[in-house]
N, C-alpha and C. Protein backbone atom coordinates (compact mmCIF):
# COMPACT_ATOMS: atom_id res chain seq x y z
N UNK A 1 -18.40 -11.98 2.87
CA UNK A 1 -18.97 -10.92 2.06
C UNK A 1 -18.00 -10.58 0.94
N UNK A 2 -18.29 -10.75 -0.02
CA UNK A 2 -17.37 -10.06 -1.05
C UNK A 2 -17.85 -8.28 -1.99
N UNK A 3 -16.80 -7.69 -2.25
CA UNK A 3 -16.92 -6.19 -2.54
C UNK A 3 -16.45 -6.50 -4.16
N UNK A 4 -16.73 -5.30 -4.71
CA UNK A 4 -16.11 -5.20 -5.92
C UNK A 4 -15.65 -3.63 -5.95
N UNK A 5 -14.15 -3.77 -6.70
CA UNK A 5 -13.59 -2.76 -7.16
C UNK A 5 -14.01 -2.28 -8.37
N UNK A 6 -13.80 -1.26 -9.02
CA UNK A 6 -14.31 -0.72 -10.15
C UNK A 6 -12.15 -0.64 -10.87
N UNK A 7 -12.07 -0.53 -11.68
CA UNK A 7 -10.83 0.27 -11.92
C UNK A 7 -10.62 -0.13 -13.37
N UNK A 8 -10.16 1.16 -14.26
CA UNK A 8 -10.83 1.86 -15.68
C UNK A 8 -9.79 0.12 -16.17
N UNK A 9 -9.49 0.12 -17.69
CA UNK A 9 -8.60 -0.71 -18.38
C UNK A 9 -7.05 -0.35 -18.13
N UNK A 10 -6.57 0.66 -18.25
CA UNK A 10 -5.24 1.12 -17.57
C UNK A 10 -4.90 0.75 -16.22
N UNK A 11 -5.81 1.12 -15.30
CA UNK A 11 -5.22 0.60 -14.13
C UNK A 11 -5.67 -0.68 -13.81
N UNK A 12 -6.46 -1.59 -14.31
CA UNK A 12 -5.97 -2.78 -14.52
C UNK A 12 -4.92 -3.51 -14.97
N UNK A 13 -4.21 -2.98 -15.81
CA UNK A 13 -2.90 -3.11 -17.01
C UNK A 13 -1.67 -3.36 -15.71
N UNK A 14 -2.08 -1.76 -15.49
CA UNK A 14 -0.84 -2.14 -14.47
C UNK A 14 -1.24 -2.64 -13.49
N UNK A 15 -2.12 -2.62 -12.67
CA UNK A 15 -2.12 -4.29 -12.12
C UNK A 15 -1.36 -5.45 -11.94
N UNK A 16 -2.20 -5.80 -13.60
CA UNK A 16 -1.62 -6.87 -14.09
C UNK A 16 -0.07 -7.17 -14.17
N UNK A 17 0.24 -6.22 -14.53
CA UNK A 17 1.44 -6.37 -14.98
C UNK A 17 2.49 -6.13 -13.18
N UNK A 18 2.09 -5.51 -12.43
CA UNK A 18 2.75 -5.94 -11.14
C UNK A 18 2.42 -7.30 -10.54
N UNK A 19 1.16 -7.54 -10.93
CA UNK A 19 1.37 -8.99 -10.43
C UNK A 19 1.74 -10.12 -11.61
N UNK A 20 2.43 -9.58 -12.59
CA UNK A 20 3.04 -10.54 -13.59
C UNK A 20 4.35 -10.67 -12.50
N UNK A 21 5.19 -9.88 -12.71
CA UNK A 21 6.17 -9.47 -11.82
C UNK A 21 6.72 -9.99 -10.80
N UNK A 22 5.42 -10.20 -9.80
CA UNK A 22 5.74 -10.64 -8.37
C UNK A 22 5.00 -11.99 -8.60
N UNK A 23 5.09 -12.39 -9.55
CA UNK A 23 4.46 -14.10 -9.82
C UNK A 23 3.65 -14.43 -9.00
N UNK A 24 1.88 -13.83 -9.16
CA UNK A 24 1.35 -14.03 -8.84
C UNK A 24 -0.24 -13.12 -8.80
N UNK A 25 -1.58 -13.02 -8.66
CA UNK A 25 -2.24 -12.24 -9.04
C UNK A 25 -3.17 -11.11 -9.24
N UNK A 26 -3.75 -10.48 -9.84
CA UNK A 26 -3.90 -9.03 -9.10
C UNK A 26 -5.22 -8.76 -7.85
N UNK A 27 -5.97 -10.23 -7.99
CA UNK A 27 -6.42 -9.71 -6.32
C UNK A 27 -5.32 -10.27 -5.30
N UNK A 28 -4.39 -10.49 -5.14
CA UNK A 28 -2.92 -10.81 -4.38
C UNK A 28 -2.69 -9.59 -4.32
N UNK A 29 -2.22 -8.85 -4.88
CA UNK A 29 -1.57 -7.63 -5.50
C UNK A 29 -2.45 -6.49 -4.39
N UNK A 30 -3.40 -6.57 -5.05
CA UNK A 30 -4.53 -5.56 -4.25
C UNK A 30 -4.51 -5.85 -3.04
N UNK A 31 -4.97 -7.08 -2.65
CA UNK A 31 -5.41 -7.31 -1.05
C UNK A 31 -4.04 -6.46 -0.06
N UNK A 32 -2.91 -7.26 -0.98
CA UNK A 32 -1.34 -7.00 -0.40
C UNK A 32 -1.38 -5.64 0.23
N UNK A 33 -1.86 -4.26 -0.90
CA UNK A 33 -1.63 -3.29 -0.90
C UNK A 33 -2.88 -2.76 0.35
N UNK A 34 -3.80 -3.08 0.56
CA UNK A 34 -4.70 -3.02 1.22
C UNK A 34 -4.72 -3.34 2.68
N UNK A 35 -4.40 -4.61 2.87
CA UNK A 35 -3.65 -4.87 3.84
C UNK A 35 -2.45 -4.43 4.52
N UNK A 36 -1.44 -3.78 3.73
CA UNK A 36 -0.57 -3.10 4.25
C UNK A 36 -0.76 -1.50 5.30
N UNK A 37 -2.01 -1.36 4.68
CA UNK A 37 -2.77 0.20 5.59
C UNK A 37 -2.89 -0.57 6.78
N UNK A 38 -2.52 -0.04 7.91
CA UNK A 38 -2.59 -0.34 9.46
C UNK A 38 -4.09 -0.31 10.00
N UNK A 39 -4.68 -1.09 10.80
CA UNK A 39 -5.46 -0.83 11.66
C UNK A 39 -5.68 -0.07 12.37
N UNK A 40 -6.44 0.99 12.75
CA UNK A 40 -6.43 2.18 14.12
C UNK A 40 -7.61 1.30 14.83
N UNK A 41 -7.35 1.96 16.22
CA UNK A 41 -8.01 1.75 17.07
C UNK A 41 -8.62 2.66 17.90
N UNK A 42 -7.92 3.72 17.41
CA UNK A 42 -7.82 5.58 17.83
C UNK A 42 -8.16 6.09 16.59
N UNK A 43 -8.72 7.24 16.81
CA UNK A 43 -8.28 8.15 15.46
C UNK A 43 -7.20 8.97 15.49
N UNK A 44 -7.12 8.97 13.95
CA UNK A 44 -5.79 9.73 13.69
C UNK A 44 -5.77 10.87 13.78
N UNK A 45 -4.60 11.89 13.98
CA UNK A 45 -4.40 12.81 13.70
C UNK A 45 -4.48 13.22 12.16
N UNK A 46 -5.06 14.46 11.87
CA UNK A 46 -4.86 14.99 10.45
C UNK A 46 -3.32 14.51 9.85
N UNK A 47 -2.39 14.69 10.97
CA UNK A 47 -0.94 14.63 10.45
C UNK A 47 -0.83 13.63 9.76
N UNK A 48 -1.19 12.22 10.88
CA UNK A 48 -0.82 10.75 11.00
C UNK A 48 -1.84 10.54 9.71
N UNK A 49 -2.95 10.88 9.44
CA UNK A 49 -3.73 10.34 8.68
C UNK A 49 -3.10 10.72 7.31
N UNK A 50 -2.74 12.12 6.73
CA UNK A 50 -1.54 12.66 5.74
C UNK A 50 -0.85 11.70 5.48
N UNK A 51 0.50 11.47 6.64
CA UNK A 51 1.11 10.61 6.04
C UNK A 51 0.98 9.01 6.13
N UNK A 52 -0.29 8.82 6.39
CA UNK A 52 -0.18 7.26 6.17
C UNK A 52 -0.90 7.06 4.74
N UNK A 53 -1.55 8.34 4.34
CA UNK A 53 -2.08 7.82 2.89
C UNK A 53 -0.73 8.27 1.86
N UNK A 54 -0.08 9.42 2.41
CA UNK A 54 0.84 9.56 1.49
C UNK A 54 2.10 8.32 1.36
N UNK A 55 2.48 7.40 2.18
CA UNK A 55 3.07 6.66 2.25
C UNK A 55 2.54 5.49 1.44
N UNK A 56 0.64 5.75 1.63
CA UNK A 56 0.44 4.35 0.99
C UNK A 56 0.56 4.85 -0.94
N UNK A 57 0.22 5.60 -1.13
CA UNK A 57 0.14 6.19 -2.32
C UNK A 57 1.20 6.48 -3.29
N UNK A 58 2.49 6.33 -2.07
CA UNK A 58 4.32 6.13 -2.82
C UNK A 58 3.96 4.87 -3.10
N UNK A 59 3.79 3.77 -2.46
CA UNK A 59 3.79 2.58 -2.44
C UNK A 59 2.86 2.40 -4.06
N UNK A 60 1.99 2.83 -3.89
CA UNK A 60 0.66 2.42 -5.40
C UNK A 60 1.47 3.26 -6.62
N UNK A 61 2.24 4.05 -6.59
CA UNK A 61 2.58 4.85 -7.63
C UNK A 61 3.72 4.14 -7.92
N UNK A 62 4.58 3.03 -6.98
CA UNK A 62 5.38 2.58 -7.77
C UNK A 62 4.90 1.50 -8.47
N UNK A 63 3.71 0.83 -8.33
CA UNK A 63 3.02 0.23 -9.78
C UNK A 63 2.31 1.04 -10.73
N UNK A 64 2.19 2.08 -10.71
CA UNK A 64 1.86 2.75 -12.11
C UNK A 64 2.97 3.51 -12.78
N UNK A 65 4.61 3.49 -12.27
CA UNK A 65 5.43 3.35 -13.10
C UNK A 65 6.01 1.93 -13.86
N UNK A 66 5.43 0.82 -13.37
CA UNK A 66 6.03 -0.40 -14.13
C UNK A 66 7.19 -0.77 -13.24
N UNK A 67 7.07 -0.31 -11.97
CA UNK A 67 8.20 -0.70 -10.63
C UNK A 67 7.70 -1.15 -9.78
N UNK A 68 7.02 -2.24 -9.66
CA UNK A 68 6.85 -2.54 -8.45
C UNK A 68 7.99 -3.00 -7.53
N UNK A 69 6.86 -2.88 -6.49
CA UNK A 69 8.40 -3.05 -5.08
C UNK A 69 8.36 -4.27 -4.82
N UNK A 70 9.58 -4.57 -4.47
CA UNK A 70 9.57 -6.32 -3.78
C UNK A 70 9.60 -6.29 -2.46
N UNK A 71 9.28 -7.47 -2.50
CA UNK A 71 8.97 -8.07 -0.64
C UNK A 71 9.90 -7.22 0.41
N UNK A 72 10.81 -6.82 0.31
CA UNK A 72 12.07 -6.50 0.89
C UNK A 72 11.92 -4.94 0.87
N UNK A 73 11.10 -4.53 -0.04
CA UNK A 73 11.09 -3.12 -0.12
C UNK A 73 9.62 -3.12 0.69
N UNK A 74 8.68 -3.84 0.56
CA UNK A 74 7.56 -3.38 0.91
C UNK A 74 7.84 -3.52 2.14
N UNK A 75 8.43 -4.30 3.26
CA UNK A 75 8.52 -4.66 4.51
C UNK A 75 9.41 -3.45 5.09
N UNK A 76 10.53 -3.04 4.32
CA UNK A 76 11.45 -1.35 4.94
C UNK A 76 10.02 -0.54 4.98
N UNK A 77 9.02 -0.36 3.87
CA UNK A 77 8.18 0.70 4.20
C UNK A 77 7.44 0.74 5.56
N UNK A 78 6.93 -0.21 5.24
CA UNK A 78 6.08 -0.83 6.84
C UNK A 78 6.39 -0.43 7.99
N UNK A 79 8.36 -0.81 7.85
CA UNK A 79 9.20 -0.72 9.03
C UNK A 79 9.48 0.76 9.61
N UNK A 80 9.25 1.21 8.32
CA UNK A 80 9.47 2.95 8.48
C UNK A 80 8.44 3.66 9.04
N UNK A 81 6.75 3.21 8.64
CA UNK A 81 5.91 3.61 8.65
C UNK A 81 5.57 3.68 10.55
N UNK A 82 6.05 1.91 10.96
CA UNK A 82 5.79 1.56 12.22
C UNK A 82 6.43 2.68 13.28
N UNK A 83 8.38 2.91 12.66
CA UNK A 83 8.69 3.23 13.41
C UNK A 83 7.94 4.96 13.46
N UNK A 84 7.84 5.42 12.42
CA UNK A 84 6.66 6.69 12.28
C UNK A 84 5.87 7.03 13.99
N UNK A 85 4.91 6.17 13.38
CA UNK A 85 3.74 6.20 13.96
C UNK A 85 4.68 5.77 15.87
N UNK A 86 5.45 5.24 15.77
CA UNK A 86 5.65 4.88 17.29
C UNK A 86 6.59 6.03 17.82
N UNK A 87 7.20 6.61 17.25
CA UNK A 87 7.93 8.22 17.30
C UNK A 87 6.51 9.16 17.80
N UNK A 88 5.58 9.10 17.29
CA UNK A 88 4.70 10.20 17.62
C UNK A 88 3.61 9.76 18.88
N UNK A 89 3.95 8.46 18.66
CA UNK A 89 3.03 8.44 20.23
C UNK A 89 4.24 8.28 21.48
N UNK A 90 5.51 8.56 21.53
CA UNK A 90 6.50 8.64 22.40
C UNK A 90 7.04 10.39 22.55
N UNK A 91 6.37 10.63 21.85
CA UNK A 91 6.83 11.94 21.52
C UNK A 91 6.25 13.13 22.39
């Protein structure tokens, strides 16, 4: 099945231009970012649900400064995010 995104000429731009960057292209770019949101199997807490969009939304805002993150940065987030989420169900 394929979907379509909508997104104005600007945020295409930058897009583009993060996946100039990370040599390679902006449905790469997208899926990447998309894919990085976790699977539930539960629902979330209001909390958990907060900060997993706010985490994903640091992540998207550093391509609409012209920073994208590299591999190395995106994988610490992840790592942070995991250990997050595994703090609150031990908790």
């Amino acid at each position: 099945m394929t979907h379509t995104i909508s997104l104005d000429d600007e945020q295409y731009a930058r897009l583009e231009a993060a996946a100039r960057t990370a040599n390679t292209t902006p449905d790469t770019v997208l899926a990447g970012l998309l894919n990085w949101l976790p699977a539930t199997k539960t629902p979330l807490s209001p909390e958990q649900y907060t900060r997993r969009w706010d985490a994903f939304w640091n992540v998207v805002g550093s391509i609409q400064h012209g920073q994208p993150l590299t591999s190395d940065e995106m994988d610490e987030l992840i790592g942070e995010e995991i250990a997050d989420d595994h703090a609150d169900t031990t908790a």
